[in-house]
N, C-alpha and C. Protein backbone atom coordinates (compact mmCIF):
# COMPACT_ATOMS: atom_id res chain seq x y z
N UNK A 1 -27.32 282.62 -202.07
CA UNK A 1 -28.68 283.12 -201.95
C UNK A 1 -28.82 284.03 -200.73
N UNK A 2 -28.61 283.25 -199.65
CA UNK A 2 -28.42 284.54 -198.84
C UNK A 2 -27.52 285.55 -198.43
N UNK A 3 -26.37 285.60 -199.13
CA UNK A 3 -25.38 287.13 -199.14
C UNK A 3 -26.32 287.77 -200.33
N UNK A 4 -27.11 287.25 -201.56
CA UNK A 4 -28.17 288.05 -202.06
C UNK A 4 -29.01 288.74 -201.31
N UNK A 5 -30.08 288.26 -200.34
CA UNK A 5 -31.17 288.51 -199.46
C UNK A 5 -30.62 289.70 -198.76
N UNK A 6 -29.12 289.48 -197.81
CA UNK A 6 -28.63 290.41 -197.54
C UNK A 6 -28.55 291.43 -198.06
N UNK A 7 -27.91 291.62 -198.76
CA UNK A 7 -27.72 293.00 -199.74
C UNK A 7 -28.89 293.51 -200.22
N UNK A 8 -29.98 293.00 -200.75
CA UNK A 8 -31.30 294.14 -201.05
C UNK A 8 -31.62 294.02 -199.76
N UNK A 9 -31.49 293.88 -198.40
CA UNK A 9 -31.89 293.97 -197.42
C UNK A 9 -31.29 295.35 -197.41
N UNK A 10 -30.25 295.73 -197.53
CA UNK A 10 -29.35 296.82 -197.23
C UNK A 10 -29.27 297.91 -198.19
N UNK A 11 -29.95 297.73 -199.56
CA UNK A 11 -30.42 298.75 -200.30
C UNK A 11 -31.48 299.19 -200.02
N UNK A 12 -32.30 298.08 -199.42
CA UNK A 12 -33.97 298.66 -199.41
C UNK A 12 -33.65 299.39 -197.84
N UNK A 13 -33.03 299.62 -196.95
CA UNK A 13 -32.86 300.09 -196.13
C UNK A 13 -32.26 301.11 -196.28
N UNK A 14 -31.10 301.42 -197.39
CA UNK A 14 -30.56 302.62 -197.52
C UNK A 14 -31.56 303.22 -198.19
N UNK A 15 -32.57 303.00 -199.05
CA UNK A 15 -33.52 303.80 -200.03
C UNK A 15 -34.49 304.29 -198.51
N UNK A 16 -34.88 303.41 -197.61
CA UNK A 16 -35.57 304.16 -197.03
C UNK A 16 -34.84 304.77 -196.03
N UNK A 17 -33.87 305.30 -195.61
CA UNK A 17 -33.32 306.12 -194.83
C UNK A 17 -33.03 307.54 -195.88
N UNK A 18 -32.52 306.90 -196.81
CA UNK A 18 -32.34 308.22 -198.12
C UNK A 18 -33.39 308.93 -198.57
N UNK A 19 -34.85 308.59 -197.94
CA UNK A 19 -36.18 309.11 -197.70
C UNK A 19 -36.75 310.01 -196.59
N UNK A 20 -35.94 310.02 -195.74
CA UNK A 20 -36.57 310.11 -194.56
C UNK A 20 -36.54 312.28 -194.80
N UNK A 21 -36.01 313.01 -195.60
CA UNK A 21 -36.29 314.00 -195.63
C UNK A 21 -37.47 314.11 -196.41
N UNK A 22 -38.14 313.54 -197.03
CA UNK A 22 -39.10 313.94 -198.26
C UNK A 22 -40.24 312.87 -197.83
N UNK A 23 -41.31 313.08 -198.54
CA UNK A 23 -42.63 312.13 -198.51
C UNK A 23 -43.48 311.23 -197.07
N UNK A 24 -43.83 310.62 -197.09
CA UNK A 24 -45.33 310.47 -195.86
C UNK A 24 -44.22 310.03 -195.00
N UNK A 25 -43.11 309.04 -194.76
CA UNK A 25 -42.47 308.93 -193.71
C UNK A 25 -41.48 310.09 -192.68
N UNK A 26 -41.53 310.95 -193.91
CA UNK A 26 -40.72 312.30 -193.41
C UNK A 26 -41.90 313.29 -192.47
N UNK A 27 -43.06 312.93 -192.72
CA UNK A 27 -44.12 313.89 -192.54
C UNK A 27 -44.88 313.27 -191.61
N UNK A 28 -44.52 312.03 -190.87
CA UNK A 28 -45.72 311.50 -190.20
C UNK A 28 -43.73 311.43 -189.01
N UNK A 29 -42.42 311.38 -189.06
CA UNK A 29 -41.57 311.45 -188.29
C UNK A 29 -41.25 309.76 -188.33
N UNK A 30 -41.33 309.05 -189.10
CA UNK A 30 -41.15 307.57 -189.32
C UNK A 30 -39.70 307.08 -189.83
N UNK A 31 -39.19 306.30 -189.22
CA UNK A 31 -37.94 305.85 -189.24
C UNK A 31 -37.89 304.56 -189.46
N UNK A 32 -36.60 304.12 -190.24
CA UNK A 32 -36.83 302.61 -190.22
C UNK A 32 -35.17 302.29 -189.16
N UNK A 33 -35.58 301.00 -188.39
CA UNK A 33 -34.67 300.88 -187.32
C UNK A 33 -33.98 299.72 -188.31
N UNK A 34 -34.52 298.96 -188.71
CA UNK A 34 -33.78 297.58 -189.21
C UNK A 34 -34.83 296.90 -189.86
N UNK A 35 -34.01 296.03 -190.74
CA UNK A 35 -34.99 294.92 -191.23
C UNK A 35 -34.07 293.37 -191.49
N UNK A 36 -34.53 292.42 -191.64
CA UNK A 36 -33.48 291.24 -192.16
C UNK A 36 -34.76 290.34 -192.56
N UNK A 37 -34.43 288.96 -193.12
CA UNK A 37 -34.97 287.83 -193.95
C UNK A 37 -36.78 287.88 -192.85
N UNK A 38 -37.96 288.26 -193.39
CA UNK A 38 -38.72 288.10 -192.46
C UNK A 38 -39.55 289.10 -191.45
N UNK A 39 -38.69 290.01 -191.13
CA UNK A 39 -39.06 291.41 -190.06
C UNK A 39 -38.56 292.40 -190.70
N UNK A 40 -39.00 293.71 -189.78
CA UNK A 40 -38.81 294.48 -190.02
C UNK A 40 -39.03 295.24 -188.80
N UNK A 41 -37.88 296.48 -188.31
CA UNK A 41 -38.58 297.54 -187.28
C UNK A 41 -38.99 298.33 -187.13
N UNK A 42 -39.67 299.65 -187.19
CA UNK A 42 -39.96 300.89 -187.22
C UNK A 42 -39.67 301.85 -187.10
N UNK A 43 -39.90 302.52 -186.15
CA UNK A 43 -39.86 303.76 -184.70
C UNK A 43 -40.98 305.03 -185.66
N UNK A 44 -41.74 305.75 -184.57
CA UNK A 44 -42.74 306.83 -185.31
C UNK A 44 -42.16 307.81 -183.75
N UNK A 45 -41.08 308.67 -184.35
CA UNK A 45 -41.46 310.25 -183.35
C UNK A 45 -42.44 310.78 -183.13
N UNK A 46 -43.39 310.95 -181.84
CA UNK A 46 -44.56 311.35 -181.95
C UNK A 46 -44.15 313.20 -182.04
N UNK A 47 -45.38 314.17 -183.13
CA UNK A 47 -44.82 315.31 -183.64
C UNK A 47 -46.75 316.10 -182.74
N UNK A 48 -46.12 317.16 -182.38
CA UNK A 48 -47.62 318.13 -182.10
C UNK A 48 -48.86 317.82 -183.27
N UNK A 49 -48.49 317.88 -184.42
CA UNK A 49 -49.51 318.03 -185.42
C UNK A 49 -50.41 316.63 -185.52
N UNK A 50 -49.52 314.96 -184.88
CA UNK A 50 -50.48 313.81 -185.08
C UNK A 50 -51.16 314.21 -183.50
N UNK A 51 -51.20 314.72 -182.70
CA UNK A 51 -52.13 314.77 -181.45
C UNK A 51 -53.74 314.89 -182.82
N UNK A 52 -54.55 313.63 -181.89
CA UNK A 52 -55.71 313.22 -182.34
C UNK A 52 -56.81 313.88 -181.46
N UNK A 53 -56.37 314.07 -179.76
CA UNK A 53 -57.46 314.37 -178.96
C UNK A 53 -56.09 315.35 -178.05
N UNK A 54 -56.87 316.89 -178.45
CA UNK A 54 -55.92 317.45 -177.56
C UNK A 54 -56.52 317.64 -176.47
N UNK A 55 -57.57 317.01 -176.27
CA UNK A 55 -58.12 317.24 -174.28
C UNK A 55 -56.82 316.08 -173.45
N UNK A 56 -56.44 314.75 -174.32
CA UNK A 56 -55.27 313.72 -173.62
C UNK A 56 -54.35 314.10 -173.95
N UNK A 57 -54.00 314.87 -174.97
CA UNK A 57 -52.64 314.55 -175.59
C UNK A 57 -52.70 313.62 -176.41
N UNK A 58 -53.44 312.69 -176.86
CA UNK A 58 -53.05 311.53 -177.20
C UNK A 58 -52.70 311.70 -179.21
N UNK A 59 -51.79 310.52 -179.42
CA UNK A 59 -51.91 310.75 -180.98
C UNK A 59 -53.04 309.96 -181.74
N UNK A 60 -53.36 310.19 -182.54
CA UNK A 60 -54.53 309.70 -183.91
C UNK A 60 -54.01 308.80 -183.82
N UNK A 61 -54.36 307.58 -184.03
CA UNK A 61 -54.57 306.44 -184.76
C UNK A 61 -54.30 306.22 -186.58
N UNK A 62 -54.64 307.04 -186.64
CA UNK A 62 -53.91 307.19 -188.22
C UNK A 62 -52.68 306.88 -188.63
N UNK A 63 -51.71 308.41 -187.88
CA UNK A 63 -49.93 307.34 -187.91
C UNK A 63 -49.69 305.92 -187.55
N UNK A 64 -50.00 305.52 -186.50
CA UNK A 64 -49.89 304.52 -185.99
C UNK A 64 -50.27 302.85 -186.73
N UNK A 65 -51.32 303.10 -187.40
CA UNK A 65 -51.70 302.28 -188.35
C UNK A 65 -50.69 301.85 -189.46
N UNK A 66 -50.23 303.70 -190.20
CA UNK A 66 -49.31 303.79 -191.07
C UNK A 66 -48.18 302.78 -190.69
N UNK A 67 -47.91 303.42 -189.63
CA UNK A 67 -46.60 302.50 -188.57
C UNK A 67 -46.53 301.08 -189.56
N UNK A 68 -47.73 300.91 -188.44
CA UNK A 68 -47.75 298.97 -188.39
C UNK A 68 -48.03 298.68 -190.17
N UNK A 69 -48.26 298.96 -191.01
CA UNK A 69 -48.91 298.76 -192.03
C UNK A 69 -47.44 298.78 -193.12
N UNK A 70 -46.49 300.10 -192.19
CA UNK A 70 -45.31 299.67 -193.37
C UNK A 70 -44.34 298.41 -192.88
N UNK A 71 -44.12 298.73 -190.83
CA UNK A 71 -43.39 297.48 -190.73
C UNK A 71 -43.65 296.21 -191.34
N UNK A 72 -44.78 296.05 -191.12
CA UNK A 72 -45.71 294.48 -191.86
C UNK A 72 -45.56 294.49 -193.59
N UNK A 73 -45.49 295.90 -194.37
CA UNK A 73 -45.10 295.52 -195.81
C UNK A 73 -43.54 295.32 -195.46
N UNK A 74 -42.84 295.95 -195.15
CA UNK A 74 -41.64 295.95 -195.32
C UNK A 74 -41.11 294.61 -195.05
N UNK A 75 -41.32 293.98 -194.05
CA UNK A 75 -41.07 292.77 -193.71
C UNK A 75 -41.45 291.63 -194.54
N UNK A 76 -42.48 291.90 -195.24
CA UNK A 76 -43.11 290.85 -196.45
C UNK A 76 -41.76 290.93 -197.73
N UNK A 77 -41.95 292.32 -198.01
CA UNK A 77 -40.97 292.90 -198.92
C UNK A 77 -39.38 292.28 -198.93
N UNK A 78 -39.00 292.08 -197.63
CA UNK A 78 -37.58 291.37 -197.28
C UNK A 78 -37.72 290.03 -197.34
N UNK A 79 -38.93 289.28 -197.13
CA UNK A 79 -39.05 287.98 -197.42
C UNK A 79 -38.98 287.41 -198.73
N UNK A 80 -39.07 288.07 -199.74
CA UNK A 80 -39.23 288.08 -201.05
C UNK A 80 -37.42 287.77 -201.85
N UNK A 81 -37.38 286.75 -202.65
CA UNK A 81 -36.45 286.16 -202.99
C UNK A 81 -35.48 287.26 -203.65
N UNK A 82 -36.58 288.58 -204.46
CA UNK A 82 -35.79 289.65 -205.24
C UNK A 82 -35.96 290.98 -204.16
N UNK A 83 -35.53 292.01 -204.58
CA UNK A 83 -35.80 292.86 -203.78
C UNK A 83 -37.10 293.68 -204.13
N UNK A 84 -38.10 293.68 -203.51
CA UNK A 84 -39.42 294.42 -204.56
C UNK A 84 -40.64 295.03 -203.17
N UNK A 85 -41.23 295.27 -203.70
CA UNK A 85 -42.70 295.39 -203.21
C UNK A 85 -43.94 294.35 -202.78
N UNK A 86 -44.57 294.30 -201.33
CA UNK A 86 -45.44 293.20 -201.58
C UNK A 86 -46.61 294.46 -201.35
N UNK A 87 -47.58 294.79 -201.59
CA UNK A 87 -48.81 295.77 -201.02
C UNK A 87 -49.67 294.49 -200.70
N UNK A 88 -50.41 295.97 -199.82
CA UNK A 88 -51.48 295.05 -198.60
C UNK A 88 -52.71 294.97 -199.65
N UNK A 89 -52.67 293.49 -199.26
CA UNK A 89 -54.44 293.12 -199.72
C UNK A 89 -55.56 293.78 -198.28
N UNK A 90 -55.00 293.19 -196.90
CA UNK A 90 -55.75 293.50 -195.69
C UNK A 90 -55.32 293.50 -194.46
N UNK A 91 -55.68 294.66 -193.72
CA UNK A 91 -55.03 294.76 -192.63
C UNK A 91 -55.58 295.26 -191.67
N UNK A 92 -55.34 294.19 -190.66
CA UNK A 92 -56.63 294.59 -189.73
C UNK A 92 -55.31 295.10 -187.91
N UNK A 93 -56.11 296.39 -187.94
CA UNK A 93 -55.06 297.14 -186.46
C UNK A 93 -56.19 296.86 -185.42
N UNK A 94 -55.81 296.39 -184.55
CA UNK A 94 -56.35 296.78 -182.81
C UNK A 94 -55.25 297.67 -182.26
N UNK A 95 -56.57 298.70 -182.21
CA UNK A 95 -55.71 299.80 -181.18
C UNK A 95 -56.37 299.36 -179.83
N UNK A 96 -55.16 298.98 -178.56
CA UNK A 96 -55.16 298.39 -177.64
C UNK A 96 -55.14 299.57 -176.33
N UNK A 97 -54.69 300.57 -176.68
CA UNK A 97 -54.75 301.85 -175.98
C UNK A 97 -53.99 303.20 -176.44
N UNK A 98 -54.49 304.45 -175.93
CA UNK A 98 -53.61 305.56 -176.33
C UNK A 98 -52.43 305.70 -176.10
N UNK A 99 -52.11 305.97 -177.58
CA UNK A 99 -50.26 306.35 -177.28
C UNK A 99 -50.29 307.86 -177.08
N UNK A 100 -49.36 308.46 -175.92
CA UNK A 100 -48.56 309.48 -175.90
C UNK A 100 -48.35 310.21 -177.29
N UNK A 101 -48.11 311.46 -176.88
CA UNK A 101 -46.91 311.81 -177.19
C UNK A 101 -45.48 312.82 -177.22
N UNK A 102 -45.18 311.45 -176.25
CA UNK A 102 -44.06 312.35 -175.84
C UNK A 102 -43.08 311.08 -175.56
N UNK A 103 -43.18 309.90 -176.02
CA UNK A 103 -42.31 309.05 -176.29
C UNK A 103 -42.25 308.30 -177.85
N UNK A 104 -41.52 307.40 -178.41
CA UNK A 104 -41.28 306.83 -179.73
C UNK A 104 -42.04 305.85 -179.62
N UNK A 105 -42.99 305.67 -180.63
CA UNK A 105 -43.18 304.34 -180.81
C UNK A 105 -42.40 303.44 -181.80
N UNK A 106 -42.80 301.87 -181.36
CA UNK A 106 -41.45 301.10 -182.61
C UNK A 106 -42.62 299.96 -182.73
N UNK A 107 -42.69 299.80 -184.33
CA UNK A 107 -43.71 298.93 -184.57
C UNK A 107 -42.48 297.91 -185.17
N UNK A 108 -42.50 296.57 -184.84
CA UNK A 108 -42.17 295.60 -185.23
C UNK A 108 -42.75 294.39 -186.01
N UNK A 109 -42.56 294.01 -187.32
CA UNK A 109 -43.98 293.54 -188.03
C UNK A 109 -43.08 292.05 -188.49
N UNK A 110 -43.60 290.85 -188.69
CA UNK A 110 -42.63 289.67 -189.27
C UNK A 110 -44.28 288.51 -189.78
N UNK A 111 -43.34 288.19 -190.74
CA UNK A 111 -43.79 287.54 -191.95
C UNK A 111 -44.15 285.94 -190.88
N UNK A 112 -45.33 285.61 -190.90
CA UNK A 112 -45.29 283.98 -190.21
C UNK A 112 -46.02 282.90 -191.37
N UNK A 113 -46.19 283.63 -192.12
CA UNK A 113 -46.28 282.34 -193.15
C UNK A 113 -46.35 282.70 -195.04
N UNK A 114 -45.63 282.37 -195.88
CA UNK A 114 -45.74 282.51 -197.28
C UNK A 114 -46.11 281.30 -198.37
N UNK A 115 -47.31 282.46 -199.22
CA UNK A 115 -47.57 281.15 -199.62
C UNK A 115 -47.65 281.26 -201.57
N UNK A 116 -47.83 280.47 -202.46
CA UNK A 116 -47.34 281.17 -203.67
C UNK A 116 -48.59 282.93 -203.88
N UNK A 117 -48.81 283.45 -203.39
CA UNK A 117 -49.71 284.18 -203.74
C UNK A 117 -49.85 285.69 -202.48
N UNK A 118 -49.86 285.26 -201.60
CA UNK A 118 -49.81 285.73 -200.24
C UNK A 118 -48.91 285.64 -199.15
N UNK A 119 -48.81 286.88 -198.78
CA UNK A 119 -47.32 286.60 -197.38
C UNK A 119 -48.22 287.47 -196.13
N UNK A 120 -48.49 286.28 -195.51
CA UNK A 120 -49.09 286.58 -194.52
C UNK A 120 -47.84 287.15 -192.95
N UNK A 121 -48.94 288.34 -192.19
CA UNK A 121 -47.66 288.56 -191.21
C UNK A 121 -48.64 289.12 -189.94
N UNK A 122 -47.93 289.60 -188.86
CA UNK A 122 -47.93 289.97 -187.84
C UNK A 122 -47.75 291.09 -187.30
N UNK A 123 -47.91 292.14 -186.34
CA UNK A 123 -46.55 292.52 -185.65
C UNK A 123 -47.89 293.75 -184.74
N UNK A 124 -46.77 294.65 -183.68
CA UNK A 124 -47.18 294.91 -182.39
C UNK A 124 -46.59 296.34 -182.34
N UNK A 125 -47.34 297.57 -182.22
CA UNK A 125 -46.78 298.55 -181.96
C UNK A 125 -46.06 299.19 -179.89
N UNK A 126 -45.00 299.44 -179.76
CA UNK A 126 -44.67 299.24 -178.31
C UNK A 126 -44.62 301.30 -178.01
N UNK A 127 -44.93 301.65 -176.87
CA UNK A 127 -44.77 302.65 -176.38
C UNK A 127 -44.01 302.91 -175.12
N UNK A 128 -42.74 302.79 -174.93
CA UNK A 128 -42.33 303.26 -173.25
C UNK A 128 -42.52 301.83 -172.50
N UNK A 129 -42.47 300.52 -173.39
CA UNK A 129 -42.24 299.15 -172.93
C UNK A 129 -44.21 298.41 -172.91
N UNK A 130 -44.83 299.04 -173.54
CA UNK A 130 -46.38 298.91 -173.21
C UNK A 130 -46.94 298.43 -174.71
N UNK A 131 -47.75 297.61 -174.80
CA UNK A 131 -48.37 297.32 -176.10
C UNK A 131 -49.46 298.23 -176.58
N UNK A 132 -48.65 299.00 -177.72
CA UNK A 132 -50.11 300.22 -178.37
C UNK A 132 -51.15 299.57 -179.20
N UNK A 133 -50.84 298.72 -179.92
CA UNK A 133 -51.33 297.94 -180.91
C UNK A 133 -50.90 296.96 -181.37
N UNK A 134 -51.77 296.15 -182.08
CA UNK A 134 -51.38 294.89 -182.65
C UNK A 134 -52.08 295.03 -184.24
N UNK A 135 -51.48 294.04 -185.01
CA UNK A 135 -52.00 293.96 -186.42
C UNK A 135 -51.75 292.76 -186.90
N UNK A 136 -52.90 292.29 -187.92
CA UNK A 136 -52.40 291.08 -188.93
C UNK A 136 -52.33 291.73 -190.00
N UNK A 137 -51.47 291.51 -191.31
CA UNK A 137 -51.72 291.75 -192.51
C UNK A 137 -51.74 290.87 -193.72
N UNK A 138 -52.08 291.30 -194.52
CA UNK A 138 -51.85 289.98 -195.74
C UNK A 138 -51.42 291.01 -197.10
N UNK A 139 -50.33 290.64 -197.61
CA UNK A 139 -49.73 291.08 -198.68
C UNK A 139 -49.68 290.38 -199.95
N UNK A 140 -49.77 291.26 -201.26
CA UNK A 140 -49.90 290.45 -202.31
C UNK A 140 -48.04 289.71 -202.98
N UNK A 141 -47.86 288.47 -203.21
CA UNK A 141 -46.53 288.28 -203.69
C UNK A 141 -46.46 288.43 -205.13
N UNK A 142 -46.03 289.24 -205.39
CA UNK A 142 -45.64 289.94 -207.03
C UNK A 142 -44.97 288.28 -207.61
N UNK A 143 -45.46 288.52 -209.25
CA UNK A 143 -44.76 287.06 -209.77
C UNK A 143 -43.39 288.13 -210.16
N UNK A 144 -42.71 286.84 -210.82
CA UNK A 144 -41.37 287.47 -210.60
C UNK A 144 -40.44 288.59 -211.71
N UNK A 145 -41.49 289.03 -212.84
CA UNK A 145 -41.14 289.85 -213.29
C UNK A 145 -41.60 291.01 -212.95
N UNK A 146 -42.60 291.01 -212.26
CA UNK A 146 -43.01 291.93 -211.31
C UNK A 146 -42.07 292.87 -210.40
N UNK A 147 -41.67 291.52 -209.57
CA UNK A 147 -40.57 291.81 -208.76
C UNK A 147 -39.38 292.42 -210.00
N UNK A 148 -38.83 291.84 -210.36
CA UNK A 148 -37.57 292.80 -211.62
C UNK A 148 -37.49 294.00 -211.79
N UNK A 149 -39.38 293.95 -211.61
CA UNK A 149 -39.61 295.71 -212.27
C UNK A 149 -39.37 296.71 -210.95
N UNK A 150 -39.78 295.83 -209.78
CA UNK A 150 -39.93 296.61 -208.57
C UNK A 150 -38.43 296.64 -208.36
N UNK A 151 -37.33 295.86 -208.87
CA UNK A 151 -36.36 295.79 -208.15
C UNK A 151 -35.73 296.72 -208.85
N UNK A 152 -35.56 297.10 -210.24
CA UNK A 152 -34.97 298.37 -211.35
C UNK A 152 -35.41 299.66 -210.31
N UNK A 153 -36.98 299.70 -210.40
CA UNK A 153 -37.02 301.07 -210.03
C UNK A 153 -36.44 301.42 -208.43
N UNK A 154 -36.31 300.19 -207.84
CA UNK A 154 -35.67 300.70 -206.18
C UNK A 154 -34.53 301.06 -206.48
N UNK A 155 -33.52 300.23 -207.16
CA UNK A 155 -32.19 301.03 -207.82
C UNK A 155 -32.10 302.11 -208.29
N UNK A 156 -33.08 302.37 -209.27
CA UNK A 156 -33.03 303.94 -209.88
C UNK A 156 -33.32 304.76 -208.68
N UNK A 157 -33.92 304.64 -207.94
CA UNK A 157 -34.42 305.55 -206.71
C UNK A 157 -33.07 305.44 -205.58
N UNK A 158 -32.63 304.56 -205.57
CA UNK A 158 -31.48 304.61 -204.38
C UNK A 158 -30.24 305.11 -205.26
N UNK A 159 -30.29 305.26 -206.52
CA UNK A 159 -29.25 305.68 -207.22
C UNK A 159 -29.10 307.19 -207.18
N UNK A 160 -30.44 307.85 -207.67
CA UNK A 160 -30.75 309.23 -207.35
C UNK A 160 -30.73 309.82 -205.81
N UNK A 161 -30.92 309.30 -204.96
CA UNK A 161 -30.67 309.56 -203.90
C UNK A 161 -29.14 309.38 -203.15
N UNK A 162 -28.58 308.19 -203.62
CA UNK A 162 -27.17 308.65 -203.13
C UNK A 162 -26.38 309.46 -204.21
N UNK A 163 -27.15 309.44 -205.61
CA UNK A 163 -25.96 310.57 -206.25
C UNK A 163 -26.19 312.51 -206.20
N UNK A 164 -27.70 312.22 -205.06
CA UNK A 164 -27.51 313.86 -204.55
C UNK A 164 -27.52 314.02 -203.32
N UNK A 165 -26.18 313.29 -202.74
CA UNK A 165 -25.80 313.27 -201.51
C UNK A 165 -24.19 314.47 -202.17
């Protein structure tokens, strides 16, 4: 079971690195650092175009949300027995102060409790060693043909992507 867990750990990680030229993570500068049974890590390059207030410099709140909103799915997503999708029912961000930008942020998000229906989680966006934000989320747990379906199409998608490498 868990050299299973492993391994869609490591597809769903290659599908999202095999992303990172195309679609909202390519366009907001979002990276995935790691994930395993539970967590997940981030990183968001801050880019000229997310500056929210150009009197600070500072970036929008928008990416940043994004951030925390995929670490926290993604991490639900790895908790999950198949490899699949959990989407957010609710998610609540405290932005705790302005981020820069002109350093990385790394949102780190982990699952603290699952239940048949809901995978509840956590996690904390960091800037230059400083807390940007915090978040709870709550994700929906797909029944398990659900998951099957989510798990075909991540294959077809990581298939197309490493066969136009």
């Amino acid at each position: 079971m868990v050299s299973e867990i492993v391994s869609a750990h490591d597809k769903f990680i290659r599908m999202m690195v095999g992303r990172q030229t195309q679609g909202h993570f390519s366009a907001l500068g979002i990276d995935m650092i790691g994930c395993g049974e539970g967590w997940a890590e981030m990183s968001l390059t801050p880019k000229p175009e997310l500056i929210g207030d150009p009197v600070s410099g500072s970036l929008h709140t928008g990416p940043i949300t994004t951030l925390l909103d995929s670490a926290l799915g993604i991490a639900a997503s790895v908790s999950l027995p198949k490899m699949g999708f959990a989407p957010t029912i609710d998610l609540r961000v405290d932005h705790l102060r302005k981020a820069n930008a002109e350093e990385v942020l790394v949102a780190r998000g982990e699952v603290v409790r699952i239940t048949r229906n809901v995978l509840f989680s956590k996690g904390t966006v960091v800037q230059g060693g400083v807390e940007i934000a915090s978040a709870v989320g709550n994700f929906v747990r797909l029944s398990d043909e659900m998951l099957a379906a989510a798990e075909a199409h991540i294959l077809k998608q990581l298939a197309a992507i490493e066969g136009s490498k």
